[in-house]
C-alpha atoms as a PDB file:
ATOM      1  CA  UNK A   1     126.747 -36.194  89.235  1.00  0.00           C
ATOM      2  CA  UNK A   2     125.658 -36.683  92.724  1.00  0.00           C
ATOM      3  CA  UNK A   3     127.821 -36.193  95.367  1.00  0.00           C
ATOM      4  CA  UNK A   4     129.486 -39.134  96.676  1.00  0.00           C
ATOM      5  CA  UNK A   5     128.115 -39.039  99.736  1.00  0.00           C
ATOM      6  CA  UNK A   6     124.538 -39.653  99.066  1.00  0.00           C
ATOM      7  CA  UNK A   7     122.823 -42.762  99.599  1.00  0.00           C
ATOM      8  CA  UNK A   8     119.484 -44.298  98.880  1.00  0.00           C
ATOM      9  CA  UNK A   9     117.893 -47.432 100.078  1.00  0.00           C
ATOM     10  CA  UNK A  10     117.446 -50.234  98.202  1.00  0.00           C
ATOM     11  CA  UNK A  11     113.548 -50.595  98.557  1.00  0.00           C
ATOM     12  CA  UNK A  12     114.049 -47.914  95.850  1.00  0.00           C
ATOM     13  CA  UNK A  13     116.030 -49.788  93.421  1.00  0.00           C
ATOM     14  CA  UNK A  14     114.004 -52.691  93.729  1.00  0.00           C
ATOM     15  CA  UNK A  15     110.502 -51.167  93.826  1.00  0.00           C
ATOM     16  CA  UNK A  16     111.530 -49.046  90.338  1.00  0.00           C
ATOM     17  CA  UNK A  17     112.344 -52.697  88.988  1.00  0.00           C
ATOM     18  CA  UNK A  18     108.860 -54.269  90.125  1.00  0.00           C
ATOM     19  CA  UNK A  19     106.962 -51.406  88.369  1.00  0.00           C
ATOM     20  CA  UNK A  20     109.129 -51.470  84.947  1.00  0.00           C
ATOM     21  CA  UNK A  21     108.276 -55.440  85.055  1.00  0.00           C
ATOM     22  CA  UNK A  22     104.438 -54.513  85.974  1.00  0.00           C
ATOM     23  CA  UNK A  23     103.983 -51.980  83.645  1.00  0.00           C
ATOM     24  CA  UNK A  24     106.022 -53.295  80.583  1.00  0.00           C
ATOM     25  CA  UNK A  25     106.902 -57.158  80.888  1.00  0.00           C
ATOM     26  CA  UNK A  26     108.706 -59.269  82.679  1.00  0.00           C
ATOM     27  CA  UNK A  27     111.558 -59.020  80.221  1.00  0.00           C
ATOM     28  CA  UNK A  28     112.012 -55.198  81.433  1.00  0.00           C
ATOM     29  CA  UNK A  29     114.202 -55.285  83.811  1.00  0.00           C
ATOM     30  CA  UNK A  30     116.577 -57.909  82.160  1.00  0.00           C
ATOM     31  CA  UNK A  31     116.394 -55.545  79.276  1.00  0.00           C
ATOM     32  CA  UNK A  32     116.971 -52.624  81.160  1.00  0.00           C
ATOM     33  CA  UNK A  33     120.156 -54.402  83.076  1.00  0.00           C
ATOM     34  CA  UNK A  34     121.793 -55.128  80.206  1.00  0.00           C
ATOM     35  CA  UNK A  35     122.574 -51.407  79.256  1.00  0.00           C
ATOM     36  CA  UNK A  36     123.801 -50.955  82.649  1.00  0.00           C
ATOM     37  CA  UNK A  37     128.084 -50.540  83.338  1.00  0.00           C
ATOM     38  CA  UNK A  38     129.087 -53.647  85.242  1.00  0.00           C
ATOM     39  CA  UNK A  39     129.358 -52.192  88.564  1.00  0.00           C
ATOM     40  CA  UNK A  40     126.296 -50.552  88.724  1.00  0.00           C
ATOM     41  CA  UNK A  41     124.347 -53.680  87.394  1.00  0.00           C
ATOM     42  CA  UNK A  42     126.788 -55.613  90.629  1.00  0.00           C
ATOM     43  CA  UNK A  43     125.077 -53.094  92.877  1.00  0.00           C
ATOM     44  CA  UNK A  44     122.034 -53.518  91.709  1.00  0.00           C
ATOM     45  CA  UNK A  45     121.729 -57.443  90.979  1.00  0.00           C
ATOM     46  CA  UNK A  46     122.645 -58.103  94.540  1.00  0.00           C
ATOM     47  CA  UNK A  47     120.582 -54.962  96.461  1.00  0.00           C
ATOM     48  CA  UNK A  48     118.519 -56.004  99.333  1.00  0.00           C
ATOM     49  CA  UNK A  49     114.898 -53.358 100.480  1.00  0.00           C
ATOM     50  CA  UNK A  50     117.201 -52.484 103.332  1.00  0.00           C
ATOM     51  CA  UNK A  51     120.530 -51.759 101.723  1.00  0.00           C
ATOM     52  CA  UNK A  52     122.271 -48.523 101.431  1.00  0.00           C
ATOM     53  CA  UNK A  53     123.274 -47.822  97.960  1.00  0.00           C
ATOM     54  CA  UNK A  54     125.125 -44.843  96.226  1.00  0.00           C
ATOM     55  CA  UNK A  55     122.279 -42.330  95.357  1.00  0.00           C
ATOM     56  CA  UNK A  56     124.291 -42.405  91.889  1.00  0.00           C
ATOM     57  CA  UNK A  57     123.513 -46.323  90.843  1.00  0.00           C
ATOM     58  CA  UNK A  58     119.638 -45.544  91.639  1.00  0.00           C
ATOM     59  CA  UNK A  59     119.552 -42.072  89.069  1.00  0.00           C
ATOM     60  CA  UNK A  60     121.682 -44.103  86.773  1.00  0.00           C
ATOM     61  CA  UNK A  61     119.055 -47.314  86.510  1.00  0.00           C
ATOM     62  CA  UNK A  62     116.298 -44.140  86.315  1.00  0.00           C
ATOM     63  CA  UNK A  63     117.971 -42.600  83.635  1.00  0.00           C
ATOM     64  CA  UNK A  64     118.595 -46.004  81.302  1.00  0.00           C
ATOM     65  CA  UNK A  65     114.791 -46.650  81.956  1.00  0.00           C
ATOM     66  CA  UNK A  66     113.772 -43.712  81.367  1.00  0.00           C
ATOM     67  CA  UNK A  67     115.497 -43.858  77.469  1.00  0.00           C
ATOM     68  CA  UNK A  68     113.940 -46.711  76.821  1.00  0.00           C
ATOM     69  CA  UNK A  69     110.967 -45.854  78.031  1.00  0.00           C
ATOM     70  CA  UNK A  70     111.037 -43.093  75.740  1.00  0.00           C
ATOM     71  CA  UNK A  71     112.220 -44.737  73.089  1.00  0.00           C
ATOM     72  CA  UNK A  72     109.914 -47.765  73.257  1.00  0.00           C
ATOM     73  CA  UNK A  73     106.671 -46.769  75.088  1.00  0.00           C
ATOM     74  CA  UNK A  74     106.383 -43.173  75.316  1.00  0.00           C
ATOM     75  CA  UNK A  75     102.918 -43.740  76.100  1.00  0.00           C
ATOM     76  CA  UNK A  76     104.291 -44.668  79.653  1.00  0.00           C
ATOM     77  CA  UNK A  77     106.381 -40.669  79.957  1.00  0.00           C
ATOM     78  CA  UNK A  78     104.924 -40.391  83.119  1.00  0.00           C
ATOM     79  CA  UNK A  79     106.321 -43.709  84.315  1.00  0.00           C
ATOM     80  CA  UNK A  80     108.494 -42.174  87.366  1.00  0.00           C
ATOM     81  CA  UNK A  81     105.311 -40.812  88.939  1.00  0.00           C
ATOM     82  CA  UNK A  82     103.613 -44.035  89.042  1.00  0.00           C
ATOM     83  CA  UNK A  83     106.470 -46.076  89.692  1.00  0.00           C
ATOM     84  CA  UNK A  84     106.735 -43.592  93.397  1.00  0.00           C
ATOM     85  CA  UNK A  85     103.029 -44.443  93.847  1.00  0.00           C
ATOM     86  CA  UNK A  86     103.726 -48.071  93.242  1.00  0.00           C
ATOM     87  CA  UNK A  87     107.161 -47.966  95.464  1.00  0.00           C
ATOM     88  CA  UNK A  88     105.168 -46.633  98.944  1.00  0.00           C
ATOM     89  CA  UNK A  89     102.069 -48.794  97.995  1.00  0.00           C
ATOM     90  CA  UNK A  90     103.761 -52.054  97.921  1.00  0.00           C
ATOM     91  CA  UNK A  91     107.682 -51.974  99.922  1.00  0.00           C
ATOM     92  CA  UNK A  92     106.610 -48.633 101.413  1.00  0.00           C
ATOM     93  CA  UNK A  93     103.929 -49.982 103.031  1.00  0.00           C
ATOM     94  CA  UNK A  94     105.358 -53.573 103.900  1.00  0.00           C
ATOM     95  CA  UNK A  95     108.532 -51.713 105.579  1.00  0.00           C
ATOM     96  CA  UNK A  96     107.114 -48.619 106.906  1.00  0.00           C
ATOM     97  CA  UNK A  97     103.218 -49.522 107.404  1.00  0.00           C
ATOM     98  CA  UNK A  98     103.446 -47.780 110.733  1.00  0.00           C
ATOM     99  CA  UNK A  99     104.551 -44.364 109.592  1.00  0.00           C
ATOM    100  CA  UNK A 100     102.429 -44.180 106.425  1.00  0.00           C
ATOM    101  CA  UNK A 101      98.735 -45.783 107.971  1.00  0.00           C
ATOM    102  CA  UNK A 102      98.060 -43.164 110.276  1.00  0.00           C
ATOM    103  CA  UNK A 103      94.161 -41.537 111.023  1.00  0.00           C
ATOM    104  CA  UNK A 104      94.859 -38.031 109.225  1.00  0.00           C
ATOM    105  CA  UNK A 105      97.455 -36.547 106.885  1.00  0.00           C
ATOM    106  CA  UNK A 106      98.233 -34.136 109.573  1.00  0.00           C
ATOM    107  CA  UNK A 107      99.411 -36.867 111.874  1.00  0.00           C
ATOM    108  CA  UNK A 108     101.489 -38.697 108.883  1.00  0.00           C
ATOM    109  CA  UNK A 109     103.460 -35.268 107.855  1.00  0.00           C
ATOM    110  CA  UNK A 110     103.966 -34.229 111.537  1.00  0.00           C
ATOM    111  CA  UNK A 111     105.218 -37.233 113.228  1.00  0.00           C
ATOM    112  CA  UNK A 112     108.957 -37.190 114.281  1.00  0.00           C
ATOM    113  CA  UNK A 113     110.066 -40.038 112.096  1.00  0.00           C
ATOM    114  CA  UNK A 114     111.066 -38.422 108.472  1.00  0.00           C
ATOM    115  CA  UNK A 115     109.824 -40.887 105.650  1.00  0.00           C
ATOM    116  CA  UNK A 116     112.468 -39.321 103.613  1.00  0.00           C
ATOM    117  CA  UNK A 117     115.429 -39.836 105.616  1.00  0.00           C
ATOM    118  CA  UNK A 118     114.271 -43.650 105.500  1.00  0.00           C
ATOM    119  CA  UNK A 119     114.751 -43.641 101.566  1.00  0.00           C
ATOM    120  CA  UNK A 120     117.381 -41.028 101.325  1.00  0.00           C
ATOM    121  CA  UNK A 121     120.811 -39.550 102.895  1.00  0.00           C
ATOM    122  CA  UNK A 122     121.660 -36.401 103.409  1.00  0.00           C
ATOM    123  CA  UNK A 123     119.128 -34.011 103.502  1.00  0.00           C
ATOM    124  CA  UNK A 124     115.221 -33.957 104.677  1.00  0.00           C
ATOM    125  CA  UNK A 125     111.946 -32.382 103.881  1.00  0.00           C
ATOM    126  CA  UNK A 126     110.627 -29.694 106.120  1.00  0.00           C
ATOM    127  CA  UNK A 127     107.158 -27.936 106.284  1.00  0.00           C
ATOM    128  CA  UNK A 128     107.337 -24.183 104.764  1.00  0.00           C
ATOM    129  CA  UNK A 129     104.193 -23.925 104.707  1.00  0.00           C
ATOM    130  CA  UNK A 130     100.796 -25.464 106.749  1.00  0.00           C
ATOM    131  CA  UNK A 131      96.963 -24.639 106.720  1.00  0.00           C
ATOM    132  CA  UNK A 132      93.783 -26.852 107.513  1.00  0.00           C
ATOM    133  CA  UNK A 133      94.157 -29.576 103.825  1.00  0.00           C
ATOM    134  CA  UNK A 134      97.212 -28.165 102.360  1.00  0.00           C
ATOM    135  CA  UNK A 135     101.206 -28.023 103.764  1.00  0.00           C
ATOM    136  CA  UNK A 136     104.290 -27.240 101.023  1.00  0.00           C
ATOM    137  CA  UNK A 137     107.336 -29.153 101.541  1.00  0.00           C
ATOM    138  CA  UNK A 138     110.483 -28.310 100.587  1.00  0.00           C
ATOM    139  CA  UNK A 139     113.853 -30.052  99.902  1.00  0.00           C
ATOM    140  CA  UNK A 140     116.459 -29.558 102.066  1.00  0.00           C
ATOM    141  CA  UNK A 141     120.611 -30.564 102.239  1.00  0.00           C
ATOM    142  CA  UNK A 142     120.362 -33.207  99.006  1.00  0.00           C
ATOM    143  CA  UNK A 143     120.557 -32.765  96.107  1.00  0.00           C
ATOM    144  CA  UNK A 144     118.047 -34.593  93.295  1.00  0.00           C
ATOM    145  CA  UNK A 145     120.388 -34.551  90.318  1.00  0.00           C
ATOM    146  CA  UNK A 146     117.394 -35.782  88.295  1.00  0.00           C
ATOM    147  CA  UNK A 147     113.738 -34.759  87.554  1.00  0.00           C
ATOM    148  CA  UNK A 148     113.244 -38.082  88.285  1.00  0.00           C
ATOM    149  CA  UNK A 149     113.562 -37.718  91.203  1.00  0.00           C
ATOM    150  CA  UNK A 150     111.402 -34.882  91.762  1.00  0.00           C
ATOM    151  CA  UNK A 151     108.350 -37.036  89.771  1.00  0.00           C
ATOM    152  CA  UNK A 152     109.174 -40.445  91.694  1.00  0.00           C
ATOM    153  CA  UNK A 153     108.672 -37.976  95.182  1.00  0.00           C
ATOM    154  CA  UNK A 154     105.173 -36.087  93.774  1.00  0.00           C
ATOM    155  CA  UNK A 155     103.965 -39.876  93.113  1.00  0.00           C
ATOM    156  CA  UNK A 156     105.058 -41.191  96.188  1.00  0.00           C
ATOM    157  CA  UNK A 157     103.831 -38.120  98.188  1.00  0.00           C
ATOM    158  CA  UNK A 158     100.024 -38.354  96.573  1.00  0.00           C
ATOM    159  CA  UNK A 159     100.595 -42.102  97.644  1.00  0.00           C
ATOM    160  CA  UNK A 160     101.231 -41.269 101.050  1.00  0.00           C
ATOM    161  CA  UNK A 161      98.605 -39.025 101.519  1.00  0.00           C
ATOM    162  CA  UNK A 162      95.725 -41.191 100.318  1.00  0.00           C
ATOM    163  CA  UNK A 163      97.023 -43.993 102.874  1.00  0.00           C
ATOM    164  CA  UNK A 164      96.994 -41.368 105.776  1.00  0.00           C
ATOM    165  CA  UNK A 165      92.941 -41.017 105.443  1.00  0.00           C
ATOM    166  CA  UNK A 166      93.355 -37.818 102.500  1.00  0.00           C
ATOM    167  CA  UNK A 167      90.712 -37.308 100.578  1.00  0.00           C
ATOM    168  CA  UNK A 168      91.183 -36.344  96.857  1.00  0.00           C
ATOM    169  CA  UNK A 169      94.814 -36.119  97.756  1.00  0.00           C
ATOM    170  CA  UNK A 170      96.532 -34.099  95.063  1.00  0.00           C
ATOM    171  CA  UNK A 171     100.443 -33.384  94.865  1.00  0.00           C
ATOM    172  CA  UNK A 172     102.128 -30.859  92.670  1.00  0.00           C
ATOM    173  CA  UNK A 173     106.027 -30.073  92.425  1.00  0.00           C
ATOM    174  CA  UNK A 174     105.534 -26.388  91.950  1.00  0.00           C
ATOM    175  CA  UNK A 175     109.714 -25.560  92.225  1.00  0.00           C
ATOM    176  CA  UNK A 176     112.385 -27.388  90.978  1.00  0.00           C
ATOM    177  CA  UNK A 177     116.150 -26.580  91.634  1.00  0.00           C
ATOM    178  CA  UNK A 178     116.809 -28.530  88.389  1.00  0.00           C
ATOM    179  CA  UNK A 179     114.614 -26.012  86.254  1.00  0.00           C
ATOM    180  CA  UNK A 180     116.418 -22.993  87.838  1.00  0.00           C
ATOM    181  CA  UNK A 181     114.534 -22.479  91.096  1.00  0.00           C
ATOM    182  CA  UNK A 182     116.797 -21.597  94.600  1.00  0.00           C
ATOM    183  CA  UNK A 183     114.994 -25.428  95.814  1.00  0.00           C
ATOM    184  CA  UNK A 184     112.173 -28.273  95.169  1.00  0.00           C
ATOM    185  CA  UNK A 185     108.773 -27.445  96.723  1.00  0.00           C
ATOM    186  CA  UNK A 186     105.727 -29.812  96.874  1.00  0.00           C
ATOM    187  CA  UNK A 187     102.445 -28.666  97.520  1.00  0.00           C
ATOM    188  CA  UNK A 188     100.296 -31.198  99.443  1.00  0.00           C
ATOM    189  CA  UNK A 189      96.327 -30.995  99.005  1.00  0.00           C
ATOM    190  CA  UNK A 190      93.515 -33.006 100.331  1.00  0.00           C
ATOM    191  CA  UNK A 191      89.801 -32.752 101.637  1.00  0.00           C
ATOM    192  CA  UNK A 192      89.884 -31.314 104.543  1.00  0.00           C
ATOM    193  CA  UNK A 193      86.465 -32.191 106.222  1.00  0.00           C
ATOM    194  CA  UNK A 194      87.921 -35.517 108.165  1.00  0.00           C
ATOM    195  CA  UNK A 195      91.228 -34.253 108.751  1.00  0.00           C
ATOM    196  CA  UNK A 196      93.903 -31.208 109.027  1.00  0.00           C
ATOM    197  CA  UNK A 197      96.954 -30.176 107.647  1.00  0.00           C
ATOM    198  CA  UNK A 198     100.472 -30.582 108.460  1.00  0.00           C
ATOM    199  CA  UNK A 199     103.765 -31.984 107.244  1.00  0.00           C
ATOM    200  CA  UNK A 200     107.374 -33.784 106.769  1.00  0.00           C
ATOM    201  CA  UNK A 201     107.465 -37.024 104.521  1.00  0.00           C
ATOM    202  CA  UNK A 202     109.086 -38.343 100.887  1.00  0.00           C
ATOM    203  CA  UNK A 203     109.691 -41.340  98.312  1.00  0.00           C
END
C-alpha cells in the first residue's frame, strides 16, 4: 500500500480518465467508477487538476482500469504509457506550458522547477547520469507501489522530451524497485545535433 503520506495531483486522476474515455468510449470511465469503493469514487468524482489527492485513490483507479483493460481490450496493455503521453500533452501542457516548452531538452531537465514534485509528494527525480543526448534519472524518497506508475512516467517522460525540441526522443525504464532493483531508473535519449543533454523532470 502506499504510505499515507503520499500525494498526487489531481491533473493525474483526471487526465487517466480523459484517455480511458479517448481510447475506449465515453462509457469508460462510468464503467470504470462503478467498480470503485465509495470513498475512493468521492475522491475522485469531485477532484479538481489542482487538487492534492492520496497517492493511494490514483494507483487504485490505475489498478481497476488496468483489469478491465485486460480483461476487455488487451489490445490496449500498453494503455498506462500512452495515457502519461496523453496526461503532459493535454493538462501537462495547459498547467505547466512554461516548464515543459523550453528550446532544448537540456534546458527542460535542468531547470530548478521539478516537474515531478508538481504531480507527486514526497520524493523527486535527480540526474545520475548526463552526456551530450542522453541523462538517466532516477527515483528518489517515493515510493511507486505500481508498475503503473513506472509506465505512466516513461510515457510522460518521452512526452516531455519531444515538447522540449528532442529529436527522436526515446525513454526506457531500465530499473525498477518493483521487479527487485535497489530503485527506478529512466534513461532519456534524443538527437543530439540541435541540443544537449541534461536532466530532472516526471509524470
Amino acid at each position: 500500500m502506499p504510505s499515507p503520506s503520499a500525494r498526487a495531483r489531481g491533473s493525474a486522476v483526471q487526465s487517466t480518465l480523459a484517455f480511458l474515455a479517448a481510447a475506449v468510449g465515453e462509457a469508460m470511465p462510468a464503467a470504470l467508477m462503478a467498480e470503485l469503493d465509495v470513498d475512493t469514487k468521492d475522491v475522485v468524482a469531485g477532484v479538481a487538476p489542482t487538487h492534492e489527492v492520496p497517492y493511494d485513490v490514483l494507483v487504485t483507479l490505475w489498478r481497476a482500469a488496468d483489469r478491465w483493460i485486460l480483461a476487455h481490450r488487451p489490445d490496449l496493455r500498453d494503455w498506462a504509457e500512452q495515457a502519461g503521453e496523453a496526461s503532459i500533452g493535454s493538462l501537462g501542457v495547459q498547467l505547466y506550458g512554461g516548464i515543459l516548452r523550453k528550446p532544448t531538452p537540456r534546458e527542460f531537465l535542468t531547470q530548478s522547477i521539478s516537474l515531478f514534485q508538481l504531480y507527486y509528494q514526497p520524493g523527486d527525480m535527480d540526474v545520475v547520469e548526463d552526456v551530450p543526448g542522453r541523462v538517466v534519472l532516477r527515483l528518489v524518497g517515493f515510493d511507486p507501489v505500481t508498475t503503473m506508475f513506472c509506465r505512466r512516467q516513461t510515457g510522460g517522460l518521452r512526452k516531455a522530451v519531444t515538447l522540449a525540441g528532442g529529436e527522436d526522443a526515446r525513454v526506457r525504464h531500465v530499473r525498477c524497485c518493483i521487479e527487485g532493483d535497489a530503485f527506478c531508473e529512466w534513461e532519456l535519449s534524443w538527437q543530439v545535433e540541435h541540443s544537449t543533454a541534461g536532466a530532472r523532470s516526471a509524470t
